[in-house]
C-alpha atoms as a PDB file:
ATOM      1  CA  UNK A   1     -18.867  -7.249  -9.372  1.00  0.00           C
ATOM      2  CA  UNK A   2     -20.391  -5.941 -12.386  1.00  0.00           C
ATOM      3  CA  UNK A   3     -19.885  -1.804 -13.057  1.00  0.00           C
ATOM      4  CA  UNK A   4     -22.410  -1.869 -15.880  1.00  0.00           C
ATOM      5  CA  UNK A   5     -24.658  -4.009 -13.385  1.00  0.00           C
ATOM      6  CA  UNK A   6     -24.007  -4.015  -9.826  1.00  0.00           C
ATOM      7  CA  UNK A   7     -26.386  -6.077  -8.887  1.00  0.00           C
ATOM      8  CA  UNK A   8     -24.786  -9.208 -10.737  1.00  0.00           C
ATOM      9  CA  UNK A   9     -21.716 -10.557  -8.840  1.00  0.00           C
ATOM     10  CA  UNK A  10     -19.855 -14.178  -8.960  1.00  0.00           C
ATOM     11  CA  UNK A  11     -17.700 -15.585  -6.128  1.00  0.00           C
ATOM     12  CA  UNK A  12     -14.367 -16.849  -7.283  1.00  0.00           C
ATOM     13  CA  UNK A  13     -12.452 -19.789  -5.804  1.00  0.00           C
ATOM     14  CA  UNK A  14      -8.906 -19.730  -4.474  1.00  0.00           C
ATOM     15  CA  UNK A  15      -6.805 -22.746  -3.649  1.00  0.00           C
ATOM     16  CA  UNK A  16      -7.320 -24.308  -0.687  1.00  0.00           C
ATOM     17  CA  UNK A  17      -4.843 -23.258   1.785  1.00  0.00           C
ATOM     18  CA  UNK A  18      -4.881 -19.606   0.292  1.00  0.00           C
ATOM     19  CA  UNK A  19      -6.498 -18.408   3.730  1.00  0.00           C
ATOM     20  CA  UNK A  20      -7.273 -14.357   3.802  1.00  0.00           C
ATOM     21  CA  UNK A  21      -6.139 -12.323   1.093  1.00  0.00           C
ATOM     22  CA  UNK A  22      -4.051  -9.346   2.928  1.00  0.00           C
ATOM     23  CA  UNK A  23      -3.625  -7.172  -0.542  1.00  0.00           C
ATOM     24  CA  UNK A  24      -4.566  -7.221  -4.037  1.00  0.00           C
ATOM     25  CA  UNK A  25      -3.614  -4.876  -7.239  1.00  0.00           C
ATOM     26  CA  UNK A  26      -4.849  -5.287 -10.843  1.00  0.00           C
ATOM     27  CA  UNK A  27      -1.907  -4.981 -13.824  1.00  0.00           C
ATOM     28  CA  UNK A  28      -1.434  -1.724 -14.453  1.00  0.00           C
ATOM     29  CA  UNK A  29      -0.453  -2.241 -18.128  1.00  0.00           C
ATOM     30  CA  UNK A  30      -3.282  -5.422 -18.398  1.00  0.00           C
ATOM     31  CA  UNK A  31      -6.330  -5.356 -16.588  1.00  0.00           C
ATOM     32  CA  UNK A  32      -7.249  -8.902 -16.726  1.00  0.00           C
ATOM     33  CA  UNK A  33      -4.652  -9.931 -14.313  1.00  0.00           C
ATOM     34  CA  UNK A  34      -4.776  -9.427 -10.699  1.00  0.00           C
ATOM     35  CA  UNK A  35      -2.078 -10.102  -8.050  1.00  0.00           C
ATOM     36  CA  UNK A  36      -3.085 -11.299  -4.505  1.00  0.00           C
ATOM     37  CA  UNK A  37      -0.743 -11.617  -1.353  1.00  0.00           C
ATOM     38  CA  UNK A  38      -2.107 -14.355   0.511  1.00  0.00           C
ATOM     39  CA  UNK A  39      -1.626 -15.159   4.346  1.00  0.00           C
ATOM     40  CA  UNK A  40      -1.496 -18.512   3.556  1.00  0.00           C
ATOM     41  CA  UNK A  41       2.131 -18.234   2.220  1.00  0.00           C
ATOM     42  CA  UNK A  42       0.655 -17.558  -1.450  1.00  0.00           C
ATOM     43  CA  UNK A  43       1.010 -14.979  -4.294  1.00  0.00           C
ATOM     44  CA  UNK A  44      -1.180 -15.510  -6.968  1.00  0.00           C
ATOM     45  CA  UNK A  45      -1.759 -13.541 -10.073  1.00  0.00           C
ATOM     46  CA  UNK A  46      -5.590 -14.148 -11.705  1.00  0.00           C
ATOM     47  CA  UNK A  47      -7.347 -14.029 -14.772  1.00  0.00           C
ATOM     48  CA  UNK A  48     -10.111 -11.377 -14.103  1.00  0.00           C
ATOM     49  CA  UNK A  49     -11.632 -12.664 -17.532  1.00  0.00           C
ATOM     50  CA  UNK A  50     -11.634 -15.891 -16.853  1.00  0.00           C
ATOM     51  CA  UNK A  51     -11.942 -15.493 -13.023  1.00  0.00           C
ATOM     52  CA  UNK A  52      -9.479 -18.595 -12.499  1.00  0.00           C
ATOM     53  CA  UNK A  53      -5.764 -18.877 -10.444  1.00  0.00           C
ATOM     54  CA  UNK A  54      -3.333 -18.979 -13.794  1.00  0.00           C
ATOM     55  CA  UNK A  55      -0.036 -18.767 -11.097  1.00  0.00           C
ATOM     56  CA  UNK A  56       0.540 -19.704  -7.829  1.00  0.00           C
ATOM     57  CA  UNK A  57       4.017 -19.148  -5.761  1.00  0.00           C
ATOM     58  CA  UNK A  58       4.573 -20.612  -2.664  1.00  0.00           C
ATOM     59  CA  UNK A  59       6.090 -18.223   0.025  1.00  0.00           C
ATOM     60  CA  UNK A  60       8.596 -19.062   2.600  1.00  0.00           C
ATOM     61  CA  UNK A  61       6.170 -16.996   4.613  1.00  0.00           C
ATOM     62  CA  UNK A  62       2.539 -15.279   4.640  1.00  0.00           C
ATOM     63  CA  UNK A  63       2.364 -12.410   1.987  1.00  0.00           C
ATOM     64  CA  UNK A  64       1.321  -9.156   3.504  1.00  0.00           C
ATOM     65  CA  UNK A  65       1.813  -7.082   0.574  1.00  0.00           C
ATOM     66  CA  UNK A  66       2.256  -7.324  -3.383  1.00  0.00           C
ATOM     67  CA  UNK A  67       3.153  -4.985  -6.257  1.00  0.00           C
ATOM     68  CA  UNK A  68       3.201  -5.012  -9.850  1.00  0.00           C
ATOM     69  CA  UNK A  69       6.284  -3.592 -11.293  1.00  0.00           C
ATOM     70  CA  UNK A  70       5.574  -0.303 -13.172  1.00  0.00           C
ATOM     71  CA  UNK A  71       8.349  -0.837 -15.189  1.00  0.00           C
ATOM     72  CA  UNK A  72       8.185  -4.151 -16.179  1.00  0.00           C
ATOM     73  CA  UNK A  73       4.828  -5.973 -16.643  1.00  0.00           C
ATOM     74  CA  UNK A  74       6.326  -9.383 -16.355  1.00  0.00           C
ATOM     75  CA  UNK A  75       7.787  -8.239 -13.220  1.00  0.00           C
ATOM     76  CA  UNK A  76       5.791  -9.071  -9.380  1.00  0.00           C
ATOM     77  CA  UNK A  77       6.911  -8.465  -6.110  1.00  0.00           C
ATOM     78  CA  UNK A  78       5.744  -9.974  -2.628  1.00  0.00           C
ATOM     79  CA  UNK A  79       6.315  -8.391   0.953  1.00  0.00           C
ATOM     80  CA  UNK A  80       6.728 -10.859   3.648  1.00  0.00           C
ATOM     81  CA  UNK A  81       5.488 -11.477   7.329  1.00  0.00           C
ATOM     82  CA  UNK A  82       9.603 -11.841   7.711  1.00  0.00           C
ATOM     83  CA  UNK A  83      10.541  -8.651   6.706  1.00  0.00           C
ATOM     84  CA  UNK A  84      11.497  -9.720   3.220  1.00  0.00           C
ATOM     85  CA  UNK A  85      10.659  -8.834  -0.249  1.00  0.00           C
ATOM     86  CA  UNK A  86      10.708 -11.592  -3.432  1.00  0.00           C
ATOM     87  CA  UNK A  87      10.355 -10.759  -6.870  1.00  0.00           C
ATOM     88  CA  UNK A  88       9.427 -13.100  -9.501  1.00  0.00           C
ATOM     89  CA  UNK A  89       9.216 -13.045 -13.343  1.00  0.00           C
ATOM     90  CA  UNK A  90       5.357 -14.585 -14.187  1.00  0.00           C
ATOM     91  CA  UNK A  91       7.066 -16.190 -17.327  1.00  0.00           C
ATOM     92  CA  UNK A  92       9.065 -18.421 -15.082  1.00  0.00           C
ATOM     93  CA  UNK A  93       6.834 -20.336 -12.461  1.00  0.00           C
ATOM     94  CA  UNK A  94       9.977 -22.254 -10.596  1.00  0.00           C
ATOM     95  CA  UNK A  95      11.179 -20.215  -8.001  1.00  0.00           C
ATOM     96  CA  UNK A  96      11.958 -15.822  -7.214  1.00  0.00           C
ATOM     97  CA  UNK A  97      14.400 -14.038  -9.180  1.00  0.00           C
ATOM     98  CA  UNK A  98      15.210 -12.776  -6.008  1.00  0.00           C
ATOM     99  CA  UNK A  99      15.137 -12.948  -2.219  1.00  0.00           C
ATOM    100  CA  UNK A 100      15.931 -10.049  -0.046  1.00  0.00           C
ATOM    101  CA  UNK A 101      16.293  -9.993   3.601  1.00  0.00           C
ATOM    102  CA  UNK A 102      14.813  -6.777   4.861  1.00  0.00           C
ATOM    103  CA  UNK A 103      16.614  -4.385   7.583  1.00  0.00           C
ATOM    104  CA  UNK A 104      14.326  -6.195  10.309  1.00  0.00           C
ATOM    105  CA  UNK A 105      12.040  -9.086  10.677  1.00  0.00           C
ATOM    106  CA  UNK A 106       9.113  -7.129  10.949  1.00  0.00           C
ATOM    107  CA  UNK A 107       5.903  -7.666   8.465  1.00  0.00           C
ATOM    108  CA  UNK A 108       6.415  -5.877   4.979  1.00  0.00           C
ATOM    109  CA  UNK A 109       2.906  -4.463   5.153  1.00  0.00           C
ATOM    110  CA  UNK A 110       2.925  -2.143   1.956  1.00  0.00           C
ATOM    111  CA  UNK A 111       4.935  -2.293  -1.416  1.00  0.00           C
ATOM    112  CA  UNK A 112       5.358  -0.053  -4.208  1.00  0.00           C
ATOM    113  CA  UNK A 113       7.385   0.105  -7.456  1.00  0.00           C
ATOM    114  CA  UNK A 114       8.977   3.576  -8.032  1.00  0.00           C
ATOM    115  CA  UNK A 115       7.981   4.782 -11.603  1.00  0.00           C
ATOM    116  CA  UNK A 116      10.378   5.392 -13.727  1.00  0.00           C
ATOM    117  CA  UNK A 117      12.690   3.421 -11.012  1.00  0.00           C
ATOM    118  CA  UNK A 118      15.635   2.252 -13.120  1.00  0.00           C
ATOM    119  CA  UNK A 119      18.721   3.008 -11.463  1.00  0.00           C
ATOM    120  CA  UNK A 120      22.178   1.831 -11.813  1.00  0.00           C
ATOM    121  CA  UNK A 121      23.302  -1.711 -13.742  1.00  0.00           C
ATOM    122  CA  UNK A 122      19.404  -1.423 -14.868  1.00  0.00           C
ATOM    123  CA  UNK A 123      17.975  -1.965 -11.486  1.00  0.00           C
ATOM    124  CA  UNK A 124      14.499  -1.089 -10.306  1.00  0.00           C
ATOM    125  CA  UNK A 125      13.666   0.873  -7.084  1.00  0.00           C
ATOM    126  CA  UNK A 126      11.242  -0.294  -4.997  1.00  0.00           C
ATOM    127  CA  UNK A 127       9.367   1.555  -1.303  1.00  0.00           C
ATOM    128  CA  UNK A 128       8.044  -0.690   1.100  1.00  0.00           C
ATOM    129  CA  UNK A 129       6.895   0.203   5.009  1.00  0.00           C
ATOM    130  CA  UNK A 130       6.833  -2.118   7.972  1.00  0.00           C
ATOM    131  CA  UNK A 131       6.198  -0.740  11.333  1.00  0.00           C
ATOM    132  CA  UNK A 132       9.604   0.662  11.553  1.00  0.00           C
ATOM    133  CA  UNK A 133       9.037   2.979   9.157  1.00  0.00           C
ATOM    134  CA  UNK A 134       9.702   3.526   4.934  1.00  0.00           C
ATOM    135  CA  UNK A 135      12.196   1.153   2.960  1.00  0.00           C
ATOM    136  CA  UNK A 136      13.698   2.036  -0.045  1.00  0.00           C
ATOM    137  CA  UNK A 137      15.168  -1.448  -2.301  1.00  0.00           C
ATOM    138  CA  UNK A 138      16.889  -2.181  -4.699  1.00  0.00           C
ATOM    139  CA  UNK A 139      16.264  -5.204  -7.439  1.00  0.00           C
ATOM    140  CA  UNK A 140      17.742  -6.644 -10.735  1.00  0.00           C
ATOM    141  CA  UNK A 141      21.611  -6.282 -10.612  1.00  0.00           C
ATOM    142  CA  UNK A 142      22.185  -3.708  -8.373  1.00  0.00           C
ATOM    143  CA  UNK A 143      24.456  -4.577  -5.252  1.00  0.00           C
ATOM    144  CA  UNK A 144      22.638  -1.319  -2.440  1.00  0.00           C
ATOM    145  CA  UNK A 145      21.267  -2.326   0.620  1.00  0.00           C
ATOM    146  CA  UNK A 146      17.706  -1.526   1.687  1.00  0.00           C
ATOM    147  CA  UNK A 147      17.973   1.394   3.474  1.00  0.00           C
ATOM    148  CA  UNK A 148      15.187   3.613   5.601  1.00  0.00           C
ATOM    149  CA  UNK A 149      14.065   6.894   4.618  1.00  0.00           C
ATOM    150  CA  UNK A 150      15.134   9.005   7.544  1.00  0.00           C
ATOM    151  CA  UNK A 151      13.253  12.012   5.937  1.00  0.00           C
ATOM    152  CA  UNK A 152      10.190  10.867   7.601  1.00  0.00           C
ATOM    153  CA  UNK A 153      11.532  12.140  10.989  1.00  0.00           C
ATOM    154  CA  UNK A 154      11.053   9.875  14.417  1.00  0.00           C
ATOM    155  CA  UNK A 155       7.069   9.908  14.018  1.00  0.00           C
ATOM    156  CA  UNK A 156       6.495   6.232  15.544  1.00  0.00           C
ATOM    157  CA  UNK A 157       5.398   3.580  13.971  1.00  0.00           C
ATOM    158  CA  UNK A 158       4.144   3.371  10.459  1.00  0.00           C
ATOM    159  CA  UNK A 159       1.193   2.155   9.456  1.00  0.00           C
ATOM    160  CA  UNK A 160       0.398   2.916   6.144  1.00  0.00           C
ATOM    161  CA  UNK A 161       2.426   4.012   2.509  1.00  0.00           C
ATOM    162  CA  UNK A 162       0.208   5.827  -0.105  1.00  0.00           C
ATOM    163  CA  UNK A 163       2.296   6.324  -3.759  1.00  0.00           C
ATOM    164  CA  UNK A 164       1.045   7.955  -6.457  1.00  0.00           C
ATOM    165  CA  UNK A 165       3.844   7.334  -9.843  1.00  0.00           C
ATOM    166  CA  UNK A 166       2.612  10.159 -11.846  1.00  0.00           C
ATOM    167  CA  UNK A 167       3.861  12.709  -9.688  1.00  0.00           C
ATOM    168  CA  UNK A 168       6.072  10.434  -7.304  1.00  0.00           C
ATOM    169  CA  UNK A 169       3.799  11.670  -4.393  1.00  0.00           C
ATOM    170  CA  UNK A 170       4.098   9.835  -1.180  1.00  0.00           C
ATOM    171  CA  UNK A 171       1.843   9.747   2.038  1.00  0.00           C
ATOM    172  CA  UNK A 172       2.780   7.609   4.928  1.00  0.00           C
ATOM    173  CA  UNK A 173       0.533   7.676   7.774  1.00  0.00           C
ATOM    174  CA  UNK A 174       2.122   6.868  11.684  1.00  0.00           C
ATOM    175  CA  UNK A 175       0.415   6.068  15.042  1.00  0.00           C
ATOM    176  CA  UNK A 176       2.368   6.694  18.244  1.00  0.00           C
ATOM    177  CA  UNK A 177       4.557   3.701  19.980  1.00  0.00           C
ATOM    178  CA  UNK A 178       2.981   2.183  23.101  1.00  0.00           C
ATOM    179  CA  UNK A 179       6.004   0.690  24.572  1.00  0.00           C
ATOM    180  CA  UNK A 180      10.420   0.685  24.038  1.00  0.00           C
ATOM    181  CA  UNK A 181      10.520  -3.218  23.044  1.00  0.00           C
ATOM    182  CA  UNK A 182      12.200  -2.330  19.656  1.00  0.00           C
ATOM    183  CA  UNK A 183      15.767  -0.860  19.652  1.00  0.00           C
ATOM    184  CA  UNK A 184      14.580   2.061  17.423  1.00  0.00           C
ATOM    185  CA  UNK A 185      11.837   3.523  19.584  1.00  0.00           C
ATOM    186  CA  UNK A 186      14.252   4.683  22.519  1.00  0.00           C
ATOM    187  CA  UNK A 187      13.278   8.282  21.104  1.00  0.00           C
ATOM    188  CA  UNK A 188       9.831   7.580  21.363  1.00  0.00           C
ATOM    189  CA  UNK A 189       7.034   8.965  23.846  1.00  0.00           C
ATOM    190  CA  UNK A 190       5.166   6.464  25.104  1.00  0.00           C
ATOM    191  CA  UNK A 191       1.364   6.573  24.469  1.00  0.00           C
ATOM    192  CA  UNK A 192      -1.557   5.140  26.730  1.00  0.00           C
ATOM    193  CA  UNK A 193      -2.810   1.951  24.755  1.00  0.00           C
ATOM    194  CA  UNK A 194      -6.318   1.699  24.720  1.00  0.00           C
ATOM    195  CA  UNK A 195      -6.817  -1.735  22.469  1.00  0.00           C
ATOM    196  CA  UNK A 196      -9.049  -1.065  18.986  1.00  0.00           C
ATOM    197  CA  UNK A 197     -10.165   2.909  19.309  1.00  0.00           C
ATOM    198  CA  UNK A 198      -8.829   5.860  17.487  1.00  0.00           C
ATOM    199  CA  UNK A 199      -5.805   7.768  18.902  1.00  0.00           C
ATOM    200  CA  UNK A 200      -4.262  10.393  17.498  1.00  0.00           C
ATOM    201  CA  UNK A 201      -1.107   9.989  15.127  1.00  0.00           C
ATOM    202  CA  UNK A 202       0.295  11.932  11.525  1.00  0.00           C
ATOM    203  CA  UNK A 203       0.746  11.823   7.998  1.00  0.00           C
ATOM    204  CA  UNK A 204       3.774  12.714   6.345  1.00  0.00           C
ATOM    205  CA  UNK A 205       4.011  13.787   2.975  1.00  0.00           C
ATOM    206  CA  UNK A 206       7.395  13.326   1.014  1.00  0.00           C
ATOM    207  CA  UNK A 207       7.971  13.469  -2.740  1.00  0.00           C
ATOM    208  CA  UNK A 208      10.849  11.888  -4.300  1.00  0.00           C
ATOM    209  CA  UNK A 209      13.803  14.395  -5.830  1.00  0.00           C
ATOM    210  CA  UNK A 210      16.821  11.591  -6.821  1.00  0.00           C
ATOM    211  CA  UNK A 211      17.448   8.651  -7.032  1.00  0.00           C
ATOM    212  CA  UNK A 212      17.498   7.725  -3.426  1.00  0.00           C
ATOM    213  CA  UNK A 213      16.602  11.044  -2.195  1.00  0.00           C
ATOM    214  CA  UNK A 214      13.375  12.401  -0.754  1.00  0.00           C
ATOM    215  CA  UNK A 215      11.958  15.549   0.415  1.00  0.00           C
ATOM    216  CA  UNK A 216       9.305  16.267   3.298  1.00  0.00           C
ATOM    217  CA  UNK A 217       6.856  18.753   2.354  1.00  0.00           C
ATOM    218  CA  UNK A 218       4.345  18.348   5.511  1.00  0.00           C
ATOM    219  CA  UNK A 219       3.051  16.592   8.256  1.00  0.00           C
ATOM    220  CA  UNK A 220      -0.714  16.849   9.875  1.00  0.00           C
ATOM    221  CA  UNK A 221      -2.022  14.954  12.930  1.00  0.00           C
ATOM    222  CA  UNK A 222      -4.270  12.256  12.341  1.00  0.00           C
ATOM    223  CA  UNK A 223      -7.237   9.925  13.646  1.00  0.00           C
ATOM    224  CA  UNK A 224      -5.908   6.731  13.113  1.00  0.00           C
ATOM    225  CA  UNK A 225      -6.441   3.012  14.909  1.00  0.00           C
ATOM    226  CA  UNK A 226      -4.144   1.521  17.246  1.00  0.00           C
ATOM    227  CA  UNK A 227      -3.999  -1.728  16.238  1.00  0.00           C
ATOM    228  CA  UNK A 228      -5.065  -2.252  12.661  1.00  0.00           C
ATOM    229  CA  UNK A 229      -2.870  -1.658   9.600  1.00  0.00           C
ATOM    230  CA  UNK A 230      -5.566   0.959   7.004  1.00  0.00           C
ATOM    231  CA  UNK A 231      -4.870   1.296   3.782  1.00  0.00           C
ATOM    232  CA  UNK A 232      -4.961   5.061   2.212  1.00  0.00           C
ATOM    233  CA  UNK A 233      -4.582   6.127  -1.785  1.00  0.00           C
ATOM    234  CA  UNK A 234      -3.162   9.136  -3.129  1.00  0.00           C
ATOM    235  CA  UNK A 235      -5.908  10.664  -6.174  1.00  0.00           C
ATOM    236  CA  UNK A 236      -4.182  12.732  -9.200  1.00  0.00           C
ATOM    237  CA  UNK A 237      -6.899  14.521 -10.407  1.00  0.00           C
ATOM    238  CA  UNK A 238      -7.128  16.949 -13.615  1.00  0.00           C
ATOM    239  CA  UNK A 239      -9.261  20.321 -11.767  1.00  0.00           C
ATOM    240  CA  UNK A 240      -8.085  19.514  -7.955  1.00  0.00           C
ATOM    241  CA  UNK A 241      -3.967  17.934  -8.071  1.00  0.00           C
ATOM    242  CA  UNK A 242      -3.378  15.856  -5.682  1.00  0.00           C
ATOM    243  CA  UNK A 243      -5.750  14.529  -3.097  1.00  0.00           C
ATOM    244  CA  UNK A 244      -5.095  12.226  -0.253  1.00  0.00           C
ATOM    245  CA  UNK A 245      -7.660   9.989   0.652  1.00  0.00           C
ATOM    246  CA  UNK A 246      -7.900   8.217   4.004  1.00  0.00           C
ATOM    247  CA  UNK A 247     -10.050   6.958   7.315  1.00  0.00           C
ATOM    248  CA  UNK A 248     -10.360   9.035  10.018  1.00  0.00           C
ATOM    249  CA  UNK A 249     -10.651   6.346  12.677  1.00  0.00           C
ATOM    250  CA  UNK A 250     -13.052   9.032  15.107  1.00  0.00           C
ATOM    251  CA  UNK A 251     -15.735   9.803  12.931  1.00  0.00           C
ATOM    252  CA  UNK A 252     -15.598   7.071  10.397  1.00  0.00           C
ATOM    253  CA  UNK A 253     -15.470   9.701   7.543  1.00  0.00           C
ATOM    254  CA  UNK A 254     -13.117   8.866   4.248  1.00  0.00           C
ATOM    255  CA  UNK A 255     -11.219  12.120   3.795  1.00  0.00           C
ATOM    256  CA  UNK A 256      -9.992  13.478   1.074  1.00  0.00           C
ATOM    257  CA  UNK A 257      -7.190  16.281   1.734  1.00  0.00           C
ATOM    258  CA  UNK A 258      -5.377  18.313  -0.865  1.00  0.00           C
ATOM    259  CA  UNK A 259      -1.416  17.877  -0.792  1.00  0.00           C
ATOM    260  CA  UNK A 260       1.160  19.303  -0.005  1.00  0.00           C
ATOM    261  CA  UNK A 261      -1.228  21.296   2.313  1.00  0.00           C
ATOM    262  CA  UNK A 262      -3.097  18.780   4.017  1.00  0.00           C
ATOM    263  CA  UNK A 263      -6.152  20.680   3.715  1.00  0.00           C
ATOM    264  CA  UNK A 264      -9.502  18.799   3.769  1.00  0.00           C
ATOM    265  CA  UNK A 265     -11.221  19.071   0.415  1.00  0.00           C
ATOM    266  CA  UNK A 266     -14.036  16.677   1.217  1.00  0.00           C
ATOM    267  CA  UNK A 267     -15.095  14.227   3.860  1.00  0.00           C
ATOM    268  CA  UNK A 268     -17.374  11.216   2.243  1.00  0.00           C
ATOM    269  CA  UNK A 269     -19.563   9.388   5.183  1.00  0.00           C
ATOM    270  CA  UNK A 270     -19.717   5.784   5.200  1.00  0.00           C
ATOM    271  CA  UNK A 271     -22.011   3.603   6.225  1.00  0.00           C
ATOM    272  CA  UNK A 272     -20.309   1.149   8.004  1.00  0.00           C
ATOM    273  CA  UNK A 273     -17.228   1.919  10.679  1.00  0.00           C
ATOM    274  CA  UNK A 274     -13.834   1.746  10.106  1.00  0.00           C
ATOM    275  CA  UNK A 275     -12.213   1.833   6.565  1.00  0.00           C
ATOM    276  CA  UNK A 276     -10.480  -0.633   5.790  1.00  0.00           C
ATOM    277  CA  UNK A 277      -9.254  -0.613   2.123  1.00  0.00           C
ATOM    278  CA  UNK A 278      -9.010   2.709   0.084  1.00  0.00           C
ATOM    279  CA  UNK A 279      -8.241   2.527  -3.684  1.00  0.00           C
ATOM    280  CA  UNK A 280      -8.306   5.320  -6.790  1.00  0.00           C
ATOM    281  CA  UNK A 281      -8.607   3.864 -10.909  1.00  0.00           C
ATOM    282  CA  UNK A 282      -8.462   6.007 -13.327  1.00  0.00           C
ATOM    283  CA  UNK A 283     -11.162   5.648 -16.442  1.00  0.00           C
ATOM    284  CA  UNK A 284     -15.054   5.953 -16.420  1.00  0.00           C
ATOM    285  CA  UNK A 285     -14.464   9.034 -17.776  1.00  0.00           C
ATOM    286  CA  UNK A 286     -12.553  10.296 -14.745  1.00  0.00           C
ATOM    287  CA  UNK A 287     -12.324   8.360 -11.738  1.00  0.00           C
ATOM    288  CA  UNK A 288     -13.146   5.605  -9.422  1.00  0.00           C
ATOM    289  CA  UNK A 289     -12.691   5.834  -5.321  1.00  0.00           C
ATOM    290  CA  UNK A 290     -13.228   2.846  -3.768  1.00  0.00           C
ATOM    291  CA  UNK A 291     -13.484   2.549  -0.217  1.00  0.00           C
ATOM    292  CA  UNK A 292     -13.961  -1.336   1.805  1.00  0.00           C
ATOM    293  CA  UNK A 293     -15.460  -0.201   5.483  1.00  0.00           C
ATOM    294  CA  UNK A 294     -16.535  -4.029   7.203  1.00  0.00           C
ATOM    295  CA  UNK A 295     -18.978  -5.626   5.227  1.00  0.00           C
ATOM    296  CA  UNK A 296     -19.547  -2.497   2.992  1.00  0.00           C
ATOM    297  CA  UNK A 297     -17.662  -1.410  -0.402  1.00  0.00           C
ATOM    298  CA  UNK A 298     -18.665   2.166  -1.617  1.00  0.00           C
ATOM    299  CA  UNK A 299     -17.519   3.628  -5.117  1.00  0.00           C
ATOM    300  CA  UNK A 300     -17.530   7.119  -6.057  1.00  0.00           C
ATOM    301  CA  UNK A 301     -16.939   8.863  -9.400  1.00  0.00           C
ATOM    302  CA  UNK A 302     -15.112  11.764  -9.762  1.00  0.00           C
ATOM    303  CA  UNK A 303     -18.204  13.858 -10.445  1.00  0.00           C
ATOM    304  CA  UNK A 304     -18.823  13.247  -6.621  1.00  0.00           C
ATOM    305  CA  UNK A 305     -15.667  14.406  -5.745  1.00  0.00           C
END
């Protein structure tokens, strides 16, 4: 889609066998790449100029998440329906610089490279979530285990990881656990399902203070959907800090809520029910929120923040 002309748009082909795309970033350092986690045990990276598939990795599994390394721009990473995370180098096309087994099978539904992430033996940091909760990792020559972020609390099962690297903000959003099948959820209460309507679950807001250490700063309850898997966005804006921007599953509403407070700023109707994708670019002179609710896509500027 055109910014300067929305009107125009072109449809771009994917491999066959690329089946639904489950996430997609552009390159932070080069905007005419973007990387795509495929469910169809792909992770391509494409040429937004040219609008054509320049890599393609086959997965050992369907890709449920994908990152671009904030520290390296040759650097991608791919979150698995396994549990585990790859990392490849885009100037080698054989195989992943690395395979990591995660701390359970379950799917790696969100990824994100720590800014600023190097840690020992020149190793990068790296957060992921799966239902059981926040993952911290550890990639390029360093020997640490993943290991979950226990600063989170026992709030269920998570559903969602918001990370903003300018300020190391981070937002993960919970619904509660509907039955004691997983080893982990013996604490847990156990909620009434009622399939594909809103029930009511948390955010949590930590902020990272070390190298593998993280602080809570607040929690707030939450409309959020019992099934699906939303995506949220964290906003660092100039005049308003940081905002947190996410679905609320009952009235359909994107809001935007200042952190650490949790206070709602601003809640943005939409015309179609419920959110799916939320994302925050900087530029335009400003900002760009976008927010993918079914068949809709919505974009607001700053100025109507």
């Amino acid at each position: 889609m055109s910014l300067v002309a929305p009107h125009e748009k072109e449809n771009i082909s994917l491999p066959s066998g690329a089946k639904a795309i489950r996430d997609l970033h552009i390159c932070p350092s080069d905007g005419s790449l973007a990387l795509l986690a495929s469910l169809g045990k792909k992770l391509l990276v494409l040429s937004t100029e040219s609008n054509h598939v320049v890599l393609a990795y086959d997965l050992p599994a369907a890709a449920w998440s994908c990152s671009w390394d904030l520290n390296n721009s040759h650097h991608i990473y791919a979150g698995l329906q396994n549990g585990s995370v790859l990392v490849f180098d885009i100037r080698q096309t054989a195989r992943p610089m690395e395979s990591v087994n995660g701390l359970t099978s379950n799917p790696v539904h969100s990824i994100h490279t720590l800014s600023n992430s190097t840690i020992s033996s020149g190793a990068t940091a790296i957060l992921s979530a799966s239902s059981v909760g926040i993952c911290q990792w550890s990639f390029g020559g360093s020997e640490e285990r993943p290991f979950l972020v226990s600063e989170t609390g026992n709030q269920g099962v998570c559903i969602s990881l918001s990370y903003c690297p300018s300020s190391d903000d981070i937002v993960a959003s919970y619904r509660p656990r509907i039955d004691f099948s997983n080893e982990m959820a013996s604490s847990q209460p156990l909620a009434t399902p009622v399939i594909g309507q809103g029930i009511q679950g948390s955010h949590v807001h930590l902020q990272r203070v070390g190298r593998n250490c993280y602080k809570k700063l607040g929690v707030t309850y939450a409309n959020v959907n019992d099934v699906r898997l939303p995506r949220s966005t964290i906003m660092n804006l100039k005049n308003h800090g940081c905002l947190f921007a996410s679905g609320d599953e009952l009235t359909g509403d994107l809001v935007l809520q200042e952190l650490p407070s949790f206070s709602t700023v601003q809640r943005l109707k939409t015309p179609k029910h419920p959110i799916h994708d939320v994302k925050y670019a900087h530029g335009f002179d400003g900002g760009l929120l976008g927010c993918l609710s079914e068949d809709i896509f919505q974009l607001f500027s700053n100025h109507d923040l």
